[in-house]
C-alpha atoms as a PDB file:
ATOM      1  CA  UNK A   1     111.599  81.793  80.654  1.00  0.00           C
ATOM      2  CA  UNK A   2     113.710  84.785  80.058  1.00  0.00           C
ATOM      3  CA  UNK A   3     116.989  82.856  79.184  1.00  0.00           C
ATOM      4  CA  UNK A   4     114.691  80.804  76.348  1.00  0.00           C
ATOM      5  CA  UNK A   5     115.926  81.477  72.784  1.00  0.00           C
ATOM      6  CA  UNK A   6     113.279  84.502  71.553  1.00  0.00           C
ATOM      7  CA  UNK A   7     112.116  82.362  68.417  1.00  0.00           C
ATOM      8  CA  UNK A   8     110.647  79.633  70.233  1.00  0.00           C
ATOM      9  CA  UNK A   9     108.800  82.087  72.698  1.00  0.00           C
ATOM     10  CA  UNK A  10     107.791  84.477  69.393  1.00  0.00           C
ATOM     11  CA  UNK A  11     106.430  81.117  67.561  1.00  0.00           C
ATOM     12  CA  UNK A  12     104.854  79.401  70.430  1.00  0.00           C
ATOM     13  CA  UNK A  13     102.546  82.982  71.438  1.00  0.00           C
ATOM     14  CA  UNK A  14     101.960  83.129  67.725  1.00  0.00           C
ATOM     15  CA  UNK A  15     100.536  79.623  67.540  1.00  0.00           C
ATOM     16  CA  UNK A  16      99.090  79.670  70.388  1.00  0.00           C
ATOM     17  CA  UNK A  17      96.401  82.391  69.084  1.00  0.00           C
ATOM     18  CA  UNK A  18      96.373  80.915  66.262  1.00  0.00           C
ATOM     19  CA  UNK A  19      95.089  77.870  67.932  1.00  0.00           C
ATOM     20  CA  UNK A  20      92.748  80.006  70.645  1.00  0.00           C
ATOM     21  CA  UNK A  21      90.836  81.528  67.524  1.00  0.00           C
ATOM     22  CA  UNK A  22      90.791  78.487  65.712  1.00  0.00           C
ATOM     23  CA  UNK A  23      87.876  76.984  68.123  1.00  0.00           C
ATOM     24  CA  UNK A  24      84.155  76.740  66.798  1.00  0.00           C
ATOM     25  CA  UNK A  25      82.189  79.736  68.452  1.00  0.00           C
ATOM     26  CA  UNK A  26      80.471  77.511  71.268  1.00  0.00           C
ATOM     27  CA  UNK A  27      83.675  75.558  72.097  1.00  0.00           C
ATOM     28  CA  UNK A  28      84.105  76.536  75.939  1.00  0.00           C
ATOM     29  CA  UNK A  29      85.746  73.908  77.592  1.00  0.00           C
ATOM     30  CA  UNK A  30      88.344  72.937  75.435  1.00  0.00           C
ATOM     31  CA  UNK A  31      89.238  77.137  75.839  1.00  0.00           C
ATOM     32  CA  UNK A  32      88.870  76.525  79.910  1.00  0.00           C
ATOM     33  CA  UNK A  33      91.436  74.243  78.972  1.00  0.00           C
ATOM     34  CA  UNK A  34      93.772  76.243  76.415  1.00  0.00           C
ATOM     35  CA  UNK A  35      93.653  78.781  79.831  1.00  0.00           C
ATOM     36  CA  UNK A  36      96.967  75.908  81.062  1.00  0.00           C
ATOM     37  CA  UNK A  37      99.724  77.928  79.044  1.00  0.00           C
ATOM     38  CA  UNK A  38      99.034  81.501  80.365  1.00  0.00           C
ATOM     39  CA  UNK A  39      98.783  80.264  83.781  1.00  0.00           C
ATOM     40  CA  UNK A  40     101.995  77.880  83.574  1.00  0.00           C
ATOM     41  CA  UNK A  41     103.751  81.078  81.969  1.00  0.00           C
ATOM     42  CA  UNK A  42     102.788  83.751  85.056  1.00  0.00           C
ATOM     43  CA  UNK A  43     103.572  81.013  87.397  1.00  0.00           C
ATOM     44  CA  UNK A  44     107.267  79.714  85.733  1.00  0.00           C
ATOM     45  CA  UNK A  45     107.880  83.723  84.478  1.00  0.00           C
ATOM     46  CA  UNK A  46     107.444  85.148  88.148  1.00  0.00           C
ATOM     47  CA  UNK A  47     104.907  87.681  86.623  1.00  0.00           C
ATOM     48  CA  UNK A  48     102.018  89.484  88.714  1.00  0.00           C
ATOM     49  CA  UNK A  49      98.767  88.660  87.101  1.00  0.00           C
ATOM     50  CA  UNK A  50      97.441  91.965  88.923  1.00  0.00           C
ATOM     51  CA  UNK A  51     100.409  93.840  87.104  1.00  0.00           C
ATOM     52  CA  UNK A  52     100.035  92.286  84.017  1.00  0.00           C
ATOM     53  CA  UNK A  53      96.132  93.393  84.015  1.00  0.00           C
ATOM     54  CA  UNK A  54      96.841  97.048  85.262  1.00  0.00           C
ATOM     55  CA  UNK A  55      99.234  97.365  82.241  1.00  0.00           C
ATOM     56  CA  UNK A  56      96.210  95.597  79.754  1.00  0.00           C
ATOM     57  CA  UNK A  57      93.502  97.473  81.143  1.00  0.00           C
ATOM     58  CA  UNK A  58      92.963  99.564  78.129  1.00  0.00           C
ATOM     59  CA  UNK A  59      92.677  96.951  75.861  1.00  0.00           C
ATOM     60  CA  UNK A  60      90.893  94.086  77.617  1.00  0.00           C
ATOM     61  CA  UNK A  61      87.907  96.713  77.796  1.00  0.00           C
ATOM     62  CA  UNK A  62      88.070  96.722  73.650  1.00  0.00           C
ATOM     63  CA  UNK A  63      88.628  93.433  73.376  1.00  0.00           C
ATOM     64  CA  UNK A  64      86.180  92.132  75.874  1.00  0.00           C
ATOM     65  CA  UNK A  65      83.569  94.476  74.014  1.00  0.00           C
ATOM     66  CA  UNK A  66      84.000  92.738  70.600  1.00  0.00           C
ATOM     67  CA  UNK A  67      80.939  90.109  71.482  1.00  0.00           C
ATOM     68  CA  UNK A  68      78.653  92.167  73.898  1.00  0.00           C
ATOM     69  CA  UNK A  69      76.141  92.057  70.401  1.00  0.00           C
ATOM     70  CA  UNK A  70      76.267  88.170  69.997  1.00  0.00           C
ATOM     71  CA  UNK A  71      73.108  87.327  72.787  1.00  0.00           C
ATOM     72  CA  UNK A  72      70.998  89.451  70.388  1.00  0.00           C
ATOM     73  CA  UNK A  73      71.984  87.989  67.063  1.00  0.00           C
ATOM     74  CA  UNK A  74      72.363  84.207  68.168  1.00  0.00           C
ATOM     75  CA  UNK A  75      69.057  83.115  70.284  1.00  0.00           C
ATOM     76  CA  UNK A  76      69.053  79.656  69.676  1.00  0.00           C
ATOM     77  CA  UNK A  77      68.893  77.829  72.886  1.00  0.00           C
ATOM     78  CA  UNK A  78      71.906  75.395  72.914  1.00  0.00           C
ATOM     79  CA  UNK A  79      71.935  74.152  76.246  1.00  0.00           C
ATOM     80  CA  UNK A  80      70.509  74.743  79.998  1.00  0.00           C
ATOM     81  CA  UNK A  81      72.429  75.298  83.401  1.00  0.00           C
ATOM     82  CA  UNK A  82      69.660  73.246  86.008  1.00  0.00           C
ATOM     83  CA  UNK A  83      66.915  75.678  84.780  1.00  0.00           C
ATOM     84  CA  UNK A  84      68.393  78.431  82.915  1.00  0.00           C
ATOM     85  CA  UNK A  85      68.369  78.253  79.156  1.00  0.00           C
ATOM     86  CA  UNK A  86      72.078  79.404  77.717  1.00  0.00           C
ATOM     87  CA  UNK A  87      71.522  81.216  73.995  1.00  0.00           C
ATOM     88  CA  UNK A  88      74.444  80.482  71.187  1.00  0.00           C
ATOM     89  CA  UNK A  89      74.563  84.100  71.528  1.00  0.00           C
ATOM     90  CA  UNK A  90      75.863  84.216  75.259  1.00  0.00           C
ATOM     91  CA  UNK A  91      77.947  81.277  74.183  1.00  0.00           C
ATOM     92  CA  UNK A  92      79.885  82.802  71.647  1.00  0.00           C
ATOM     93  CA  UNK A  93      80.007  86.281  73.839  1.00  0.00           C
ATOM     94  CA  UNK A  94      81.448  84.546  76.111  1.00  0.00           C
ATOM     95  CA  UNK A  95      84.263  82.552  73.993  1.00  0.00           C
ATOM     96  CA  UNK A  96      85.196  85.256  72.097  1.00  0.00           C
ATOM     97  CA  UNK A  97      85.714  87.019  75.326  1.00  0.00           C
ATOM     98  CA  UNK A  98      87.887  84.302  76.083  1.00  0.00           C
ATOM     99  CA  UNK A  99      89.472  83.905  73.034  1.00  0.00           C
ATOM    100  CA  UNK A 100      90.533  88.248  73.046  1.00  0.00           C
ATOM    101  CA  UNK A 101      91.415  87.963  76.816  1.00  0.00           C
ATOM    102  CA  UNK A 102      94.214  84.548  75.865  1.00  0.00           C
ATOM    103  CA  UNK A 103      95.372  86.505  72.789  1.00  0.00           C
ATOM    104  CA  UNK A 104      96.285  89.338  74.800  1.00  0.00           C
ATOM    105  CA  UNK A 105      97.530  87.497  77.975  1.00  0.00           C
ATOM    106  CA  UNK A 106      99.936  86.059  75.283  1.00  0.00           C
ATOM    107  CA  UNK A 107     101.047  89.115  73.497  1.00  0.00           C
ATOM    108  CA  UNK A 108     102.104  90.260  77.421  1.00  0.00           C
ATOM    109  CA  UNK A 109     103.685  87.053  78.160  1.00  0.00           C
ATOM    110  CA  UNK A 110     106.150  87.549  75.450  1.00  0.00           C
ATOM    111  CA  UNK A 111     106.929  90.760  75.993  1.00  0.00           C
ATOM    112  CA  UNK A 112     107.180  90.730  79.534  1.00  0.00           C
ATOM    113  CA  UNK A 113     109.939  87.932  79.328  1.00  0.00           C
ATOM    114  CA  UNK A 114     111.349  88.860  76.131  1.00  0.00           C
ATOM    115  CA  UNK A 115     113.173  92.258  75.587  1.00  0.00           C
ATOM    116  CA  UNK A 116     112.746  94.495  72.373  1.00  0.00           C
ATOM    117  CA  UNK A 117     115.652  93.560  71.220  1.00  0.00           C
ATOM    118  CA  UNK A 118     115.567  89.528  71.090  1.00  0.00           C
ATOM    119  CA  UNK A 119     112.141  89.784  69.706  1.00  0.00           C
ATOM    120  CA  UNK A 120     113.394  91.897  66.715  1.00  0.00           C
ATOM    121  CA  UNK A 121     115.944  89.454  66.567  1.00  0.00           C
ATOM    122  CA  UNK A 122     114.012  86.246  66.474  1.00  0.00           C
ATOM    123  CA  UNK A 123     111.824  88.409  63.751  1.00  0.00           C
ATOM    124  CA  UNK A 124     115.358  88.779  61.387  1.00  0.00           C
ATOM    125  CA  UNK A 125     115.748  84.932  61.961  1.00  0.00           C
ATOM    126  CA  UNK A 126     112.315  84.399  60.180  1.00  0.00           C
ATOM    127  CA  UNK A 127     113.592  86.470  57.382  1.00  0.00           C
ATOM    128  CA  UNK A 128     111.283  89.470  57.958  1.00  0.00           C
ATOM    129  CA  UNK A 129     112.464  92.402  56.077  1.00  0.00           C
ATOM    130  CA  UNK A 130     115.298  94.190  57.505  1.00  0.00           C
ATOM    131  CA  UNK A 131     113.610  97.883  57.412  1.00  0.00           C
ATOM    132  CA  UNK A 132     110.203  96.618  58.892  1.00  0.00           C
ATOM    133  CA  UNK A 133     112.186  95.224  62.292  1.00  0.00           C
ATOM    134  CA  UNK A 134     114.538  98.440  62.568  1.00  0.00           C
ATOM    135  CA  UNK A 135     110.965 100.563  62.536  1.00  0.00           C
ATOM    136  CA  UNK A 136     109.407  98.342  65.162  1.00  0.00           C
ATOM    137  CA  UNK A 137     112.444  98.407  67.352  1.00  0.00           C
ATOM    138  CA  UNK A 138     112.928 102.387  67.063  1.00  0.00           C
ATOM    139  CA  UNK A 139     108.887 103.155  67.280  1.00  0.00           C
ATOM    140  CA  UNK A 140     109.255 101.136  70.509  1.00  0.00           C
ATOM    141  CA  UNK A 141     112.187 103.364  71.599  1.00  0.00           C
ATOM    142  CA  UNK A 142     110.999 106.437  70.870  1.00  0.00           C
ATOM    143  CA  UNK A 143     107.919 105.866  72.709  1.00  0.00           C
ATOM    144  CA  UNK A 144     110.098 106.980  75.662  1.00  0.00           C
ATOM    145  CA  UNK A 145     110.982 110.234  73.837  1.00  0.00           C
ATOM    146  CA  UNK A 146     107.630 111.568  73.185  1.00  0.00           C
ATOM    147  CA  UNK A 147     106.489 110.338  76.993  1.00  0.00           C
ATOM    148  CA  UNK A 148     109.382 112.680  78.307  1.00  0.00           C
ATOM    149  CA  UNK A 149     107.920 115.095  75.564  1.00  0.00           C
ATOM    150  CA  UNK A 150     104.449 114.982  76.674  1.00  0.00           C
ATOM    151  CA  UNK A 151     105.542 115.087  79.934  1.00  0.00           C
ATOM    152  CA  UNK A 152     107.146 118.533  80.239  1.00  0.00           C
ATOM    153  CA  UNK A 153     104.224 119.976  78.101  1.00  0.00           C
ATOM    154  CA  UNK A 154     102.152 118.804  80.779  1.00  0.00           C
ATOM    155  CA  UNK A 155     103.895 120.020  83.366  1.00  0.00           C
ATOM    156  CA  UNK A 156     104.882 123.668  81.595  1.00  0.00           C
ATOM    157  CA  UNK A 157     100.381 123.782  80.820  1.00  0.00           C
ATOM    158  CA  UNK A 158      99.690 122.736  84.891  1.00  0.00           C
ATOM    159  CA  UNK A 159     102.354 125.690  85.610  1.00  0.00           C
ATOM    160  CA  UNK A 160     100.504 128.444  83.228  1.00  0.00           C
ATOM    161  CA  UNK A 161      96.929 127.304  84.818  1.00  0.00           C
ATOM    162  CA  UNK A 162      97.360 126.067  88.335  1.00  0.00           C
ATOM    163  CA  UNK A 163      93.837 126.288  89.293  1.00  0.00           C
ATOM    164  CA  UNK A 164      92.836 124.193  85.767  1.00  0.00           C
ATOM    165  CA  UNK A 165      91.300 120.981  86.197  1.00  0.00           C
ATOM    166  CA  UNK A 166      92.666 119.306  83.193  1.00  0.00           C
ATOM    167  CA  UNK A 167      93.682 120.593  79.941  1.00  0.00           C
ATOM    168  CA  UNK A 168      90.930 123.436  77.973  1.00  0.00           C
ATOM    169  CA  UNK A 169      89.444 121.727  74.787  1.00  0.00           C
ATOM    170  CA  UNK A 170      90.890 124.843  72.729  1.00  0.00           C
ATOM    171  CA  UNK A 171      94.165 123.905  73.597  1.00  0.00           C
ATOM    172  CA  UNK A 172      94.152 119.787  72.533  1.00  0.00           C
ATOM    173  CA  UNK A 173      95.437 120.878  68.869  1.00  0.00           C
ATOM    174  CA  UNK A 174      98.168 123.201  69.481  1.00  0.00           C
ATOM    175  CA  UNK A 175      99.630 121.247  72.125  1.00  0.00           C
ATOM    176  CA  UNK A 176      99.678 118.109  69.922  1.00  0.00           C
ATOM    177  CA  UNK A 177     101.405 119.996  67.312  1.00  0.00           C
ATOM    178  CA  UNK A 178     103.849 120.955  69.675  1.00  0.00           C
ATOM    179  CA  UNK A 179     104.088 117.372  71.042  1.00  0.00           C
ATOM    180  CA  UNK A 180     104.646 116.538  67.474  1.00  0.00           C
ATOM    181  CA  UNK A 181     107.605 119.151  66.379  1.00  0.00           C
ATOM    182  CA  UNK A 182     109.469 118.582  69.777  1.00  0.00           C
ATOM    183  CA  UNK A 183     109.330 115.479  69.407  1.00  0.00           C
ATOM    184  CA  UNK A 184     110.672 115.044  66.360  1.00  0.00           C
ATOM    185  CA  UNK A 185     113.561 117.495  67.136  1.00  0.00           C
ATOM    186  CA  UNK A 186     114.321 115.272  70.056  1.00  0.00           C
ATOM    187  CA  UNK A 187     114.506 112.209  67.519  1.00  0.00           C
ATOM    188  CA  UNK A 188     116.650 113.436  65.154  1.00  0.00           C
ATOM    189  CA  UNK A 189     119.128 114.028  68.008  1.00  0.00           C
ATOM    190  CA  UNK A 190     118.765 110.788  68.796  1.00  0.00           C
ATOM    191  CA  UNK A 191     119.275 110.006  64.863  1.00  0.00           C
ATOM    192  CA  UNK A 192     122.534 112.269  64.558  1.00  0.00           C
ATOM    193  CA  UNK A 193     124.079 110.508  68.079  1.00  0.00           C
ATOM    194  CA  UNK A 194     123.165 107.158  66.535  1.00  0.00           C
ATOM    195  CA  UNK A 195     125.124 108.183  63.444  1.00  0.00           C
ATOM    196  CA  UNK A 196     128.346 109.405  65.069  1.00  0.00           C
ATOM    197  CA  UNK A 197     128.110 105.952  67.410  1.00  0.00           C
ATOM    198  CA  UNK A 198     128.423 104.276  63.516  1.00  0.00           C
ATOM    199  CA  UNK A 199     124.771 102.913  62.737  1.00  0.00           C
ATOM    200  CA  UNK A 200     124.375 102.222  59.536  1.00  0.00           C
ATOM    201  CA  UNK A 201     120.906 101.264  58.709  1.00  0.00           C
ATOM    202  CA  UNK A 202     121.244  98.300  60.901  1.00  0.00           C
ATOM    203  CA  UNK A 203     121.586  96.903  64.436  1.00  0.00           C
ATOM    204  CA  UNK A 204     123.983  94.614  65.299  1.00  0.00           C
ATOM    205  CA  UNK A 205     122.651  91.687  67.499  1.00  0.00           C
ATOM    206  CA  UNK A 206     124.986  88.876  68.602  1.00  0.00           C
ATOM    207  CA  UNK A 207     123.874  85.441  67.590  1.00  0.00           C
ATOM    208  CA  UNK A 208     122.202  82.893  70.462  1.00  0.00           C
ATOM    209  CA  UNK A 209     122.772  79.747  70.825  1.00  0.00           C
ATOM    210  CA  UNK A 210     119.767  77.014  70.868  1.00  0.00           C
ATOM    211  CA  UNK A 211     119.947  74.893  73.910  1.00  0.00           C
ATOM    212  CA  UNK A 212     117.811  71.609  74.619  1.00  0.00           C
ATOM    213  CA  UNK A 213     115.716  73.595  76.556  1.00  0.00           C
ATOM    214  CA  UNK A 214     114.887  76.142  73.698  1.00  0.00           C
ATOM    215  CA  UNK A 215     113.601  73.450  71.547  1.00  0.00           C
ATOM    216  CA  UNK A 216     112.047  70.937  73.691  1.00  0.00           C
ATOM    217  CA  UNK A 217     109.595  73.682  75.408  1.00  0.00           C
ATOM    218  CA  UNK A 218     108.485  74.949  72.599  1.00  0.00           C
ATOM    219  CA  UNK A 219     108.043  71.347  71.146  1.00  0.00           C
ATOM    220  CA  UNK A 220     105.903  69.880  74.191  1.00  0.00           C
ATOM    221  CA  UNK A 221     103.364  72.600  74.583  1.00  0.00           C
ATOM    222  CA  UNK A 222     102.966  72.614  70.501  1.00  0.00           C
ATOM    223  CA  UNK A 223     101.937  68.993  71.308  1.00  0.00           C
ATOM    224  CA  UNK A 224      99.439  70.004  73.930  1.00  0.00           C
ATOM    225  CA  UNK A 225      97.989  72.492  71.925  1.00  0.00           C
ATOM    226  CA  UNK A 226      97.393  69.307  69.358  1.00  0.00           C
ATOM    227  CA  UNK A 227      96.231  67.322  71.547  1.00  0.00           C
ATOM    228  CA  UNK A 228      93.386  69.926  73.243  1.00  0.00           C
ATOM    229  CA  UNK A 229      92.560  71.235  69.526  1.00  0.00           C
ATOM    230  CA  UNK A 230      92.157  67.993  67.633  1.00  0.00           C
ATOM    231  CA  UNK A 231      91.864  64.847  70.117  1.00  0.00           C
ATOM    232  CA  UNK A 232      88.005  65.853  71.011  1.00  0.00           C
ATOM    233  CA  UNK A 233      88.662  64.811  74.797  1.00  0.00           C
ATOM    234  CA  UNK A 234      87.658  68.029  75.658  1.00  0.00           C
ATOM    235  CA  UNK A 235      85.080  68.838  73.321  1.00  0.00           C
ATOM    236  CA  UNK A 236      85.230  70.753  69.852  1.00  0.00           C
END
């Protein structure tokens, strides 16, 4: 999956929410079934399912919150498990859990087998406007900068007050501001090294090629997702 051309992967995760969201709010088992591409993707992609929740696991809790509400607002009875009566409300909390848990599992998929730099690449391909790419692909490099940042301020605060449990509430703002200004000395550093190196408002990224490969697997699971959204074998 890493040697696929980025555009397929970029379109395929973006339909492939699209289609996940797209269900009717008490359409579970065609979702069980939409669960096929995450699981063929951690399996083919070599990726740890444990990893790849450790590195969610502050957004799942958001995301898995979004329909805690629903079993109060929807208590229509719309079906029964032997003798337990299941609410549209727990239903839908339960498929829009689903549908927040795919949509991230997909988000990771692509970025865990597609680098920074082919995604911004499949993004110019799609025509999206040259300055909006170049600030996604340097917020997602300076990241690093302000962790290093953050980092030593850290360590220089544990160093002051060795016997502190954590960081004093009347110190939060001051050390953000100095997160802040240090880190944007540190990036225009960067900035003047990247302008002696010759960039001039725009990255160079060498062309791929499309294979076979890069457009058939992007074809065939765009005509499972069909098939599971509109057939009605599974349900709607």
């Amino acid at each position: 999956m890493n040697s696929l051309h980025p555009l397929g992967k970029l379109l395929l995760s973006v339909l492939y929410i699209f289609t996940v969201v797209s269900f009717n709010k008490y359409a579970l088992a065609p979702l069980i079934v939409m669960s096929v591409y995450p699981f063929f993707s951690f399996i083919v992609g070599e990726l740890s399912f444990k990893e790849g929740i450790y590195r969610m696991r502050l957004i799942l809790p958001l995301v898995l919150f979004v329909g805690v509400f629903n079993p109060f607002l929807d208590r229509q009875i719309v079906g029964y498990i032997g003798k337990l009566a299941v609410s549209g409300g727990v239903l839908s909390m339960i498929t829009v859990m689903i549908k927040g848990f795919y949509s991230v599992l997909a988000v990771y998929i692509l970025i865990a087998t597609t680098s920074i730099d082919d995604i911004c690449y499949a993004l110019r391909v799609l025509h999206f406007p040259r300055i909006m790419v170049i600030v996604v692909m340097l917020i997602y490099r300076y990241f690093g900068v302000m962790a290093v940042e953050a980092d030593r301020i850290m360590t220089a605060y544990k160093l002051r007050a060795p016997s502190q449990n954590g960081i004093n509430y009347k110190a939060w703002g001051t050390l953000v501001g100095q997160w802040l200004l240090r880190s944007m000395d540190k990036a225009e550093r960067v900035y003047e090294s990247m302008l002696l190196r010759g960039f001039t408002g725009d990255f160079r990224i060498r062309k791929k090629k499309v294979r076979l490969a890069d457009i058939f697997y992007p074809v065939i699971w765009i005509v499972i997702f069909v098939v599971i959204r509109h057939s009605g074998i599974f349900g709607e």
